[in-house]
Protein backbone atom coordinates (compact mmCIF):
# COMPACT_ATOMS: atom_id res chain seq x y z
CA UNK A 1 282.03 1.46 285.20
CA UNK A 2 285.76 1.59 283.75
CA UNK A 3 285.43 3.81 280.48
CA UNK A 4 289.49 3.46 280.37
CA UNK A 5 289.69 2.26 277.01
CA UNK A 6 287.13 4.94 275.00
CA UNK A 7 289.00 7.57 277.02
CA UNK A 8 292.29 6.41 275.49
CA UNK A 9 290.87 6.74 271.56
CA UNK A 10 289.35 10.11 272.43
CA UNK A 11 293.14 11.11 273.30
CA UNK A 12 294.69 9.63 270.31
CA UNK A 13 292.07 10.93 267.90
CA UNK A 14 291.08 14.36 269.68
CA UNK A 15 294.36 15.49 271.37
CA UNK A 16 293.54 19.46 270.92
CA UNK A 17 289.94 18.50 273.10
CA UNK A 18 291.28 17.67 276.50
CA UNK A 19 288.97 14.99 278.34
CA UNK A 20 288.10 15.49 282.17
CA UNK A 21 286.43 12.63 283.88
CA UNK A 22 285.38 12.20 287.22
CA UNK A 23 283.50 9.03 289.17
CA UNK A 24 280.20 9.70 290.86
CA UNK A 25 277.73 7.38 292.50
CA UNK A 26 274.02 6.19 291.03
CA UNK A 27 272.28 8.96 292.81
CA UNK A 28 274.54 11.54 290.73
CA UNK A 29 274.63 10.15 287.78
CA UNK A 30 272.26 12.37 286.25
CA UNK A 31 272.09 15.51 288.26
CA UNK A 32 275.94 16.02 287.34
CA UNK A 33 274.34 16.69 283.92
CA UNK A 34 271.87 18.96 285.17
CA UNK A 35 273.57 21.25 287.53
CA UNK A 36 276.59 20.93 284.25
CA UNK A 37 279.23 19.32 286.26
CA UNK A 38 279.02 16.43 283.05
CA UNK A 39 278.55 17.18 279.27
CA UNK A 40 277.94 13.38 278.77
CA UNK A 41 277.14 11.17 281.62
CA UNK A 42 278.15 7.10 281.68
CA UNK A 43 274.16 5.79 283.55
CA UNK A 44 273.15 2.69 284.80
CA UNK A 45 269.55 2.28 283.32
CA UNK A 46 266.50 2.82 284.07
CA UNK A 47 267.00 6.76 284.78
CA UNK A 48 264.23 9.57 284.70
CA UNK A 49 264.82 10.57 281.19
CA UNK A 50 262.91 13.97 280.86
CA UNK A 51 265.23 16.44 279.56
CA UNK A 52 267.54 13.88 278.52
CA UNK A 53 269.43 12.22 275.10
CA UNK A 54 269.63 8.27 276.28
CA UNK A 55 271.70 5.79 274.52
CA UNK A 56 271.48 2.15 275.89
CA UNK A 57 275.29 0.68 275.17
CA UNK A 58 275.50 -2.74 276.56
CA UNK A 59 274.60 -5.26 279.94
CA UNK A 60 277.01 -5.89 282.40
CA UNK A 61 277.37 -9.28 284.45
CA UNK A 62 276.67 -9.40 287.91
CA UNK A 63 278.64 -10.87 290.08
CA UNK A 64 277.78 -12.26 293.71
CA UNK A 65 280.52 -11.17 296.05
CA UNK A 66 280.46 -13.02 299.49
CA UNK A 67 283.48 -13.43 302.43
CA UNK A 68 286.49 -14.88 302.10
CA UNK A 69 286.90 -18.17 302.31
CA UNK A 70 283.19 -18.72 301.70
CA UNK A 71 282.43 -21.87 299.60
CA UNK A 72 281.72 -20.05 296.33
CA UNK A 73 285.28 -19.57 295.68
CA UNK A 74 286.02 -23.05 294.62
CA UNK A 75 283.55 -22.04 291.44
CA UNK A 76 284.52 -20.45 288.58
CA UNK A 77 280.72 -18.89 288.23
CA UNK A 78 277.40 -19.71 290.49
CA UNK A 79 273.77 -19.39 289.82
CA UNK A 80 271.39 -17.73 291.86
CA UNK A 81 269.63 -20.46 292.43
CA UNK A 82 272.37 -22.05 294.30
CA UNK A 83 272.79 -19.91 296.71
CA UNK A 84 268.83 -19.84 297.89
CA UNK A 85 269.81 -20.27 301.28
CA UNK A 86 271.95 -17.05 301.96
CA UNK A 87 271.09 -14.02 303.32
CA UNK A 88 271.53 -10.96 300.83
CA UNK A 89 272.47 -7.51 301.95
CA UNK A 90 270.59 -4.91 300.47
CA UNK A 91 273.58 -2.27 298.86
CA UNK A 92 271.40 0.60 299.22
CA UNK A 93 270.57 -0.03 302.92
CA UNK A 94 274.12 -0.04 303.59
CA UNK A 95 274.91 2.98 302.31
CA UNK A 96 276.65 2.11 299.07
CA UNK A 97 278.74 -0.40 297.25
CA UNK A 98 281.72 0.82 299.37
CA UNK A 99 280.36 0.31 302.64
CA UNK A 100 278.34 -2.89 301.32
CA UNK A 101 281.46 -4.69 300.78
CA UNK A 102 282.97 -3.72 304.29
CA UNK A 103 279.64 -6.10 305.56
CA UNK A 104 280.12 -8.27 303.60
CA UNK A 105 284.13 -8.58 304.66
CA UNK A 106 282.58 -8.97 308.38
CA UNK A 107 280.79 -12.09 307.55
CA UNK A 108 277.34 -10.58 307.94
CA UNK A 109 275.90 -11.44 303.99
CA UNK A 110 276.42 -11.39 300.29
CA UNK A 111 275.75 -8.65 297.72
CA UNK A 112 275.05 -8.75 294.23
CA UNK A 113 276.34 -5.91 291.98
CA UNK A 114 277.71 -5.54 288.47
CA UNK A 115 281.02 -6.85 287.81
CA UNK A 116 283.07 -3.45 287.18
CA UNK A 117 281.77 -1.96 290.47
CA UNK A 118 283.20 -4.68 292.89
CA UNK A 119 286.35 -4.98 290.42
CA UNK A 120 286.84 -1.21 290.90
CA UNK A 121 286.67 -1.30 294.72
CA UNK A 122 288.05 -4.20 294.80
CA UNK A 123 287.48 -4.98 299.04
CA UNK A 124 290.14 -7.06 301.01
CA UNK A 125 288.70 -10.06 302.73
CA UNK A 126 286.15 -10.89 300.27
CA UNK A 127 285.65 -13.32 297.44
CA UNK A 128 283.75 -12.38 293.90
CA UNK A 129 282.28 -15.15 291.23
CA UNK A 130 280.41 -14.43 288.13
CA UNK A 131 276.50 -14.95 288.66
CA UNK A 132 274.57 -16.40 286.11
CA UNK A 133 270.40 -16.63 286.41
CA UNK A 134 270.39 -13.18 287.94
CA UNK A 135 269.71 -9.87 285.53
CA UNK A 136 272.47 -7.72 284.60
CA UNK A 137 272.63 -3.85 284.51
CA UNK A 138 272.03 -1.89 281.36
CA UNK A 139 274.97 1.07 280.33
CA UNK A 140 273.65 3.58 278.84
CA UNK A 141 275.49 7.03 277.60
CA UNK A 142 272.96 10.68 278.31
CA UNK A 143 273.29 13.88 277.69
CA UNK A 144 270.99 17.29 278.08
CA UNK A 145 268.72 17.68 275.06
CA UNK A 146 270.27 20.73 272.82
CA UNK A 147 273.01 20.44 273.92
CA UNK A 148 274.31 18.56 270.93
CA UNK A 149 277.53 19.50 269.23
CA UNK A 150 280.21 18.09 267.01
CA UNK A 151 282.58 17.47 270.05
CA UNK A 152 279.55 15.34 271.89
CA UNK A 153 278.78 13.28 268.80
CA UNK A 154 282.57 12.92 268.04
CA UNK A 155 282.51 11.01 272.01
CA UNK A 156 279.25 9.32 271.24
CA UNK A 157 280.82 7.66 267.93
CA UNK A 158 283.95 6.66 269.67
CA UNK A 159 281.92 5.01 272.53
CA UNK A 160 279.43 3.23 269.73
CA UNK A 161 282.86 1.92 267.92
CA UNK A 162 283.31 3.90 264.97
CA UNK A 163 286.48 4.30 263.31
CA UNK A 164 288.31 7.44 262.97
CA UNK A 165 287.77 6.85 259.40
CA UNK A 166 283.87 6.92 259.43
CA UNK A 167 281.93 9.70 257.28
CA UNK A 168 279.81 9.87 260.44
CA UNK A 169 282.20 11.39 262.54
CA UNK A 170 282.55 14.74 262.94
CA UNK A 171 286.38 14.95 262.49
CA UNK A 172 286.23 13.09 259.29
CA UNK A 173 283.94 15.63 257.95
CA UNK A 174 286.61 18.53 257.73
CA UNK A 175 287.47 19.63 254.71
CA UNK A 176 290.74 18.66 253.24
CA UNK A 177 292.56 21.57 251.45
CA UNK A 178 291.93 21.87 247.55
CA UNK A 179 294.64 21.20 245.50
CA UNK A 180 295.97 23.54 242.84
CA UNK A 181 294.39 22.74 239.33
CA UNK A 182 295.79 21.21 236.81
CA UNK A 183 297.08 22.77 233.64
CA UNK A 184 294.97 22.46 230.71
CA UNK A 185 296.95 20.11 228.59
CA UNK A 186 294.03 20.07 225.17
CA UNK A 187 295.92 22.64 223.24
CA UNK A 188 294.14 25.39 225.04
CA UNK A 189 297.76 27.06 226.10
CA UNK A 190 299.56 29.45 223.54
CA UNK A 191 301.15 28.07 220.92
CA UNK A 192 305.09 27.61 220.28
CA UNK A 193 306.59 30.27 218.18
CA UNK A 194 307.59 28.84 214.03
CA UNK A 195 311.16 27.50 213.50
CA UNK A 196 313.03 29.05 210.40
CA UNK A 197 313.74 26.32 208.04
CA UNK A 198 317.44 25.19 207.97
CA UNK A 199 317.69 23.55 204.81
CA UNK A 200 316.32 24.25 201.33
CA UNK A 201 313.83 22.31 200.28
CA UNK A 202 314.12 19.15 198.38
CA UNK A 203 314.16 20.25 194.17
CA UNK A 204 313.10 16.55 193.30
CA UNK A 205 310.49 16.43 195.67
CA UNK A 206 307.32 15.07 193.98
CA UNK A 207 308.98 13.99 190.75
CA UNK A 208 308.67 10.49 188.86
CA UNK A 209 311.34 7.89 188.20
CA UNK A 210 313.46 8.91 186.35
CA UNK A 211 312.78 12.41 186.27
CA UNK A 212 316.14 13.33 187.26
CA UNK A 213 317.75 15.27 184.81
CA UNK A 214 320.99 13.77 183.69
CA UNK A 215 324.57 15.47 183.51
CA UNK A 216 327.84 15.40 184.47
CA UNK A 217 328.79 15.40 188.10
């Protein structure tokens, strides 16, 4: 499978975790878990799951793949049902995708296998067309059981699509730093010092009209 693009946001969002990964075939795609060449492993399901965290992901299309110049290629996609009369190479019995292809190239059959494989591989002399009435492969994401961390479930969230934002990732947990509180602005604080009066007060203050005494000026 290509895991291109979830490698890319683990970069941008995780650049002090650096990200190693590697490509290994279906018969290692759980024992590099188990001898702990892997932390997480990208499966094509079913796998023996004893020992094992599982998360299905999504199905890939297959894809028929025959030789070039073969009539399929005038099609956009084919059904399996079309194509009733052709003989199909078994990818196992030839020893892998890899090798499968390099029949295939020779003229001797077709293969079916999921779209990202023969994409990856991509084998001169041969022809590939979406397959429709055939089933696809299930992705799934494992890891070892207890082996769960914040760096693992920080990978599996990025792979499910959550956003750096999301309170369920581990790196938006953190703890931002406190700010400094405020002052206490209720009158608690001390209190300013009394101004001497500049001016005496007023003697008429509080009198009546005409109150005033009279005299000259």
């Amino acid at each position: 499978m290509t895991p291109g693009k979830w490698i890319r946001r683990w970069e941008e969002r995780m650049p002090n975790f650096p990200l190693h990964s590697f490509m290994s075939d279906d018969a290692a795609q759980v024992s590099v878990l188990r001898d702990g060449s892997a932390d997480l492993s990208f499966v094509r399901l079913p796998v023996d799951r004893e020992g094992l965290n599982v998360i299905p992901l999504y199905e890939e299309q297959p894809v028929v793949v025959a030789p070039k110049g073969h009539e399929i290629s005038v099609f956009e996609e084919v059904a399996l049902e079309d194509l009733a009369e052709e003989n199909f190479l078994d990818v196992d019995e030839m020893g892998g995708p890899d090798m499968a292809l390099q029949v295939v190239a020779s003229g001797a059959g077709l293969v079916i296998m999921p779209m990202s494989v023969a994409r990856h591989l991509n084998a001169k002399d041969t022809v590939m067309r979406r397959l429709t009435g055939a089933p696809g492969t299930q992705i799934g994401l494992a890891w070892l059981l207890g082996t769960d961390s914040p760096v693992i479930e920080e990978f599996i969230g990025i792979v499910r699509g959550r956003t750096a934002q999301s309170s369920r990732q581990p790196s938006a947990q953190q703890e931002k730093p406190k700010k400094a509180p405020k002052p206490d602005r209720r009158g608690g604080g001390p209190k300013k010092p009394a101004v001497a009066q500049r001016y005496a007060p007023n003697p008429d203050k509080g009198r009546g009209k005409g109150s005033r005494k009279k005299g000259k000026r």
